[in-house]
N, C-alpha and C. Protein backbone atom coordinates (compact mmCIF):
# COMPACT_ATOMS: atom_id res chain seq x y z
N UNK A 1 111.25 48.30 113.48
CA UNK A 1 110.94 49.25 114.52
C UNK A 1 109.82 48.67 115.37
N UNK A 2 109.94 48.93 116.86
CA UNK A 2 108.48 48.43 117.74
C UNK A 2 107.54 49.32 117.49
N UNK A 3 106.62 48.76 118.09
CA UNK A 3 105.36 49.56 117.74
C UNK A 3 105.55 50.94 119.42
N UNK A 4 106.27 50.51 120.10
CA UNK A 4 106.27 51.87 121.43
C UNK A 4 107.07 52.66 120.96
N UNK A 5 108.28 52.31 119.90
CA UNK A 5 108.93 53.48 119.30
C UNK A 5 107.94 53.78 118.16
N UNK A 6 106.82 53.58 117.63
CA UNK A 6 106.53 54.31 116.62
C UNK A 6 105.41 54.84 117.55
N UNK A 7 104.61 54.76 118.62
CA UNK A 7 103.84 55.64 119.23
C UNK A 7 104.56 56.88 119.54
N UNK A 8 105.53 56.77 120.56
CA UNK A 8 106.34 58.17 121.17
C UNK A 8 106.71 58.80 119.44
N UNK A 9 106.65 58.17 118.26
CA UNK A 9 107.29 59.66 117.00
C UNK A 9 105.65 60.18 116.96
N UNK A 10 105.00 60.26 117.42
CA UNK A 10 103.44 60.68 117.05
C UNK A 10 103.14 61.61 118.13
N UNK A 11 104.03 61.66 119.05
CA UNK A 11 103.56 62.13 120.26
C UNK A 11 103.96 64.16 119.77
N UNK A 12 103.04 64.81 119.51
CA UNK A 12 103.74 66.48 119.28
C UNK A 12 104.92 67.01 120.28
N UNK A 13 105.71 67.67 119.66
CA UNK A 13 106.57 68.02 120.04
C UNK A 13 106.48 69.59 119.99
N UNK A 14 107.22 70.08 121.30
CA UNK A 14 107.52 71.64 121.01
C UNK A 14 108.80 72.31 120.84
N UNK A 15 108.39 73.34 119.88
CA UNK A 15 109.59 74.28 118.94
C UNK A 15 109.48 75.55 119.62
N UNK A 16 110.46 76.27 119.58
CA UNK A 16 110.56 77.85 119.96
C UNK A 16 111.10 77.86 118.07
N UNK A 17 110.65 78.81 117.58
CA UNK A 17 111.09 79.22 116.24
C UNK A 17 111.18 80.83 116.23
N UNK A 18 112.26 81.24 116.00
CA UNK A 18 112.82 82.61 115.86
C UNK A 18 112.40 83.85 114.92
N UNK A 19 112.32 84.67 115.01
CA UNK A 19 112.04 85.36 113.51
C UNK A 19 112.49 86.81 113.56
N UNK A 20 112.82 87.38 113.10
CA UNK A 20 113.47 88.79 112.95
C UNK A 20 112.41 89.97 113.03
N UNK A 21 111.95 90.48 113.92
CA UNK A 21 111.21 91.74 113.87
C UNK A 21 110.05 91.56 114.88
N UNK A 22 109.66 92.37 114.90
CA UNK A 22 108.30 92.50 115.73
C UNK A 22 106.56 91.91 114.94
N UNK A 23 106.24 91.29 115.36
CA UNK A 23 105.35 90.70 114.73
C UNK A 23 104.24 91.43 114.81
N UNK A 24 103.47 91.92 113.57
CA UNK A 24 101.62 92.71 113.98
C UNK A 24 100.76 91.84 114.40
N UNK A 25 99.75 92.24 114.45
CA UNK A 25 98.59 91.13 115.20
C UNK A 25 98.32 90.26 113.70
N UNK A 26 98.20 90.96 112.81
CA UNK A 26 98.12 90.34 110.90
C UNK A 26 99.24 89.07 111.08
N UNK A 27 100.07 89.59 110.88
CA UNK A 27 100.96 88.67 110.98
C UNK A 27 101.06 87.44 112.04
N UNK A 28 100.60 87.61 113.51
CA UNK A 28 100.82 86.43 114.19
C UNK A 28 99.28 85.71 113.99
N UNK A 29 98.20 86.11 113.10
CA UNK A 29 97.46 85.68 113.03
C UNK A 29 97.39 84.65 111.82
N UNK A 30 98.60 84.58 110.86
CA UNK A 30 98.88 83.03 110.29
C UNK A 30 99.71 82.02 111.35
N UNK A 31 99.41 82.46 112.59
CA UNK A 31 99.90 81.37 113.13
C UNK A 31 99.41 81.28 114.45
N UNK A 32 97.86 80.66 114.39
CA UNK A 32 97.05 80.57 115.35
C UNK A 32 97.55 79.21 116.65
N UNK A 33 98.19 78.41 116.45
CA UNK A 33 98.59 77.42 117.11
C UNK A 33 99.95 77.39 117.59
N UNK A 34 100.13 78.82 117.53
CA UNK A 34 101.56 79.59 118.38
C UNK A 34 101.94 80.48 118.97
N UNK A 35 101.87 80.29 120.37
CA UNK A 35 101.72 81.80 120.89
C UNK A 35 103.12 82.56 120.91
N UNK A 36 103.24 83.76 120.72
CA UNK A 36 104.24 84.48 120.29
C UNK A 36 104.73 85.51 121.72
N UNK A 37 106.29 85.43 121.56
CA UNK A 37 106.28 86.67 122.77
C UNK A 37 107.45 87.32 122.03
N UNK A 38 107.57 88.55 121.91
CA UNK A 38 108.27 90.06 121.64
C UNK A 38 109.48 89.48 122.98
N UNK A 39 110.67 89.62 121.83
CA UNK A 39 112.42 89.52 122.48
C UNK A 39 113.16 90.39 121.57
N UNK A 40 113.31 91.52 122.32
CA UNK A 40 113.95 92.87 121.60
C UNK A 40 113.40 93.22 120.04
N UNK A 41 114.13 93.01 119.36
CA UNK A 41 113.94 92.57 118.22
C UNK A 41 113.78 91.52 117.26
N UNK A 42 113.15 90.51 118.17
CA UNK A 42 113.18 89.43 117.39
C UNK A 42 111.32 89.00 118.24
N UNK A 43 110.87 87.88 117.47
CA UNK A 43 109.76 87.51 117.97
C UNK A 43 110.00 86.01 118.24
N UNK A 44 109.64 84.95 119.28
CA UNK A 44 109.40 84.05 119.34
C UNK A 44 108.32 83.28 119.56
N UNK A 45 108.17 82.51 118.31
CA UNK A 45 106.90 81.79 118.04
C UNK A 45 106.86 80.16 118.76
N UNK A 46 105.86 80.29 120.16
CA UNK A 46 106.28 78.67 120.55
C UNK A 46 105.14 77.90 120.58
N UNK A 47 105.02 77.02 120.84
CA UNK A 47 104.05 75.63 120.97
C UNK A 47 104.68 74.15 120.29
N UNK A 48 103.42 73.46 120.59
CA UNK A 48 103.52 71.58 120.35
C UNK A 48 102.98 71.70 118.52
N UNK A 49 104.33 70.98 117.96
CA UNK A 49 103.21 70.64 116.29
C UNK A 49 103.60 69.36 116.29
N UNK A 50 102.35 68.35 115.72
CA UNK A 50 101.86 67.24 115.95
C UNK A 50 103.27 66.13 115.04
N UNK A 51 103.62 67.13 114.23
CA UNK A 51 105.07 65.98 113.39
C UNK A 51 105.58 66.86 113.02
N UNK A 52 106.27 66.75 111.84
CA UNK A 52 107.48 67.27 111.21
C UNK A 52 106.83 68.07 110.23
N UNK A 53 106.00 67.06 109.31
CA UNK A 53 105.07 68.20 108.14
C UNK A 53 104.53 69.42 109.00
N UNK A 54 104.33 69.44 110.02
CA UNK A 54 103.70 70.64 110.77
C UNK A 54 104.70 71.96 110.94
N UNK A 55 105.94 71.50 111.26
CA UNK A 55 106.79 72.00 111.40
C UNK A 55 107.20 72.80 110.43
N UNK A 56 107.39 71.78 109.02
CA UNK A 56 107.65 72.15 107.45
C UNK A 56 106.37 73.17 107.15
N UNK A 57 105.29 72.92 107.71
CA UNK A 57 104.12 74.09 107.31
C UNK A 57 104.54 75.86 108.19
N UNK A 58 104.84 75.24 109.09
CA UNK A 58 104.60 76.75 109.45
C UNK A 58 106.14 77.26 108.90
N UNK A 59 107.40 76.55 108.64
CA UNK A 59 108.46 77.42 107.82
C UNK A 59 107.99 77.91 106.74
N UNK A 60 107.21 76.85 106.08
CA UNK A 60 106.93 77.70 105.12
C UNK A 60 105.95 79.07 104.40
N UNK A 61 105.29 79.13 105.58
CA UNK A 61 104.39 80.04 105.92
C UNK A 61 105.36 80.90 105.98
N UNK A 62 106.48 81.17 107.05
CA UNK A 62 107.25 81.99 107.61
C UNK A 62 107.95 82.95 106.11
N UNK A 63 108.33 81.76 105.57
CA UNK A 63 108.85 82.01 103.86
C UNK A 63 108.10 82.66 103.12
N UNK A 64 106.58 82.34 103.21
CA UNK A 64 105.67 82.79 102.16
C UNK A 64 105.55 84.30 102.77
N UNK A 65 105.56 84.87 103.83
CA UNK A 65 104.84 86.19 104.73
C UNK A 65 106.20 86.82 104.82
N UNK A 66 107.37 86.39 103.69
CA UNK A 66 108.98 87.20 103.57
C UNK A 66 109.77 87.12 104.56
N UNK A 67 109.22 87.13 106.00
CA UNK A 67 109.95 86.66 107.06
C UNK A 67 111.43 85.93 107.32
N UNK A 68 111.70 86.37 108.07
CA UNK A 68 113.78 86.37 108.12
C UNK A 68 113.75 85.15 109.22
N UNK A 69 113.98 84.05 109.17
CA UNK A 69 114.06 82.91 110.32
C UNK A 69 115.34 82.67 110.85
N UNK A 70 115.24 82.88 112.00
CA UNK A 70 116.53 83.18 112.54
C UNK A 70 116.91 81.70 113.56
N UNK A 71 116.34 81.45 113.96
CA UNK A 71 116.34 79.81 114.22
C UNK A 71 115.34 79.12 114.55
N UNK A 72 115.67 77.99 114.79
CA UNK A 72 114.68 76.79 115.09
C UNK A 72 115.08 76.12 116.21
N UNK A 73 114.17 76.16 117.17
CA UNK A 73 114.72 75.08 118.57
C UNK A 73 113.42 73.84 118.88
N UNK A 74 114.16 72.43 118.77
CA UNK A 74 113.24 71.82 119.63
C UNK A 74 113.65 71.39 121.14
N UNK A 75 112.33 71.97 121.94
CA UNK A 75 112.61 71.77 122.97
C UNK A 75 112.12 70.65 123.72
N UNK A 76 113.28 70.45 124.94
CA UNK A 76 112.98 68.76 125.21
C UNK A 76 111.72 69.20 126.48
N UNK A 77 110.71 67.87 126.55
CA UNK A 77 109.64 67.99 127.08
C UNK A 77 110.41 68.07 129.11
């Protein structure tokens, strides 16, 4: 691998991540590095996470707080 393809995998990327319900302020407050907007019934959680483990952290957050994940989008810059 070059070293310009291993800079651009370092570069954060942004997710829209889905979730089932209306989120409380408790609740969007395990997830300070995502701002959230209310879509009917569903909430979407978006921003840049720096890799993949970041990504894997906040699912699993989502998992730990019982939360229903309804999808995952990465979006292109």
């Amino acid at each position: 691998m070059c070293a310009h393809a291993r800079s651009t995998d370092t570069l954060p990327v942004r997710y829209e991540i889905v979730v089932r319900g209306l989120l409380s302020e408790t609740l969007l407050s395990a997830f300070p590095t995502l701002s959230a907007e209310a879509h009917g019934a569903r909430t979407v959680l978006a921003g840049a996470l720096v890799d993949q483990a970041a990504l894997y952290g906040v699912l699993v957050q989502i998992e730990a707080l019982g939360l229903e994940l309804m999808e995952v989008r990465r979006m292109h810059s």
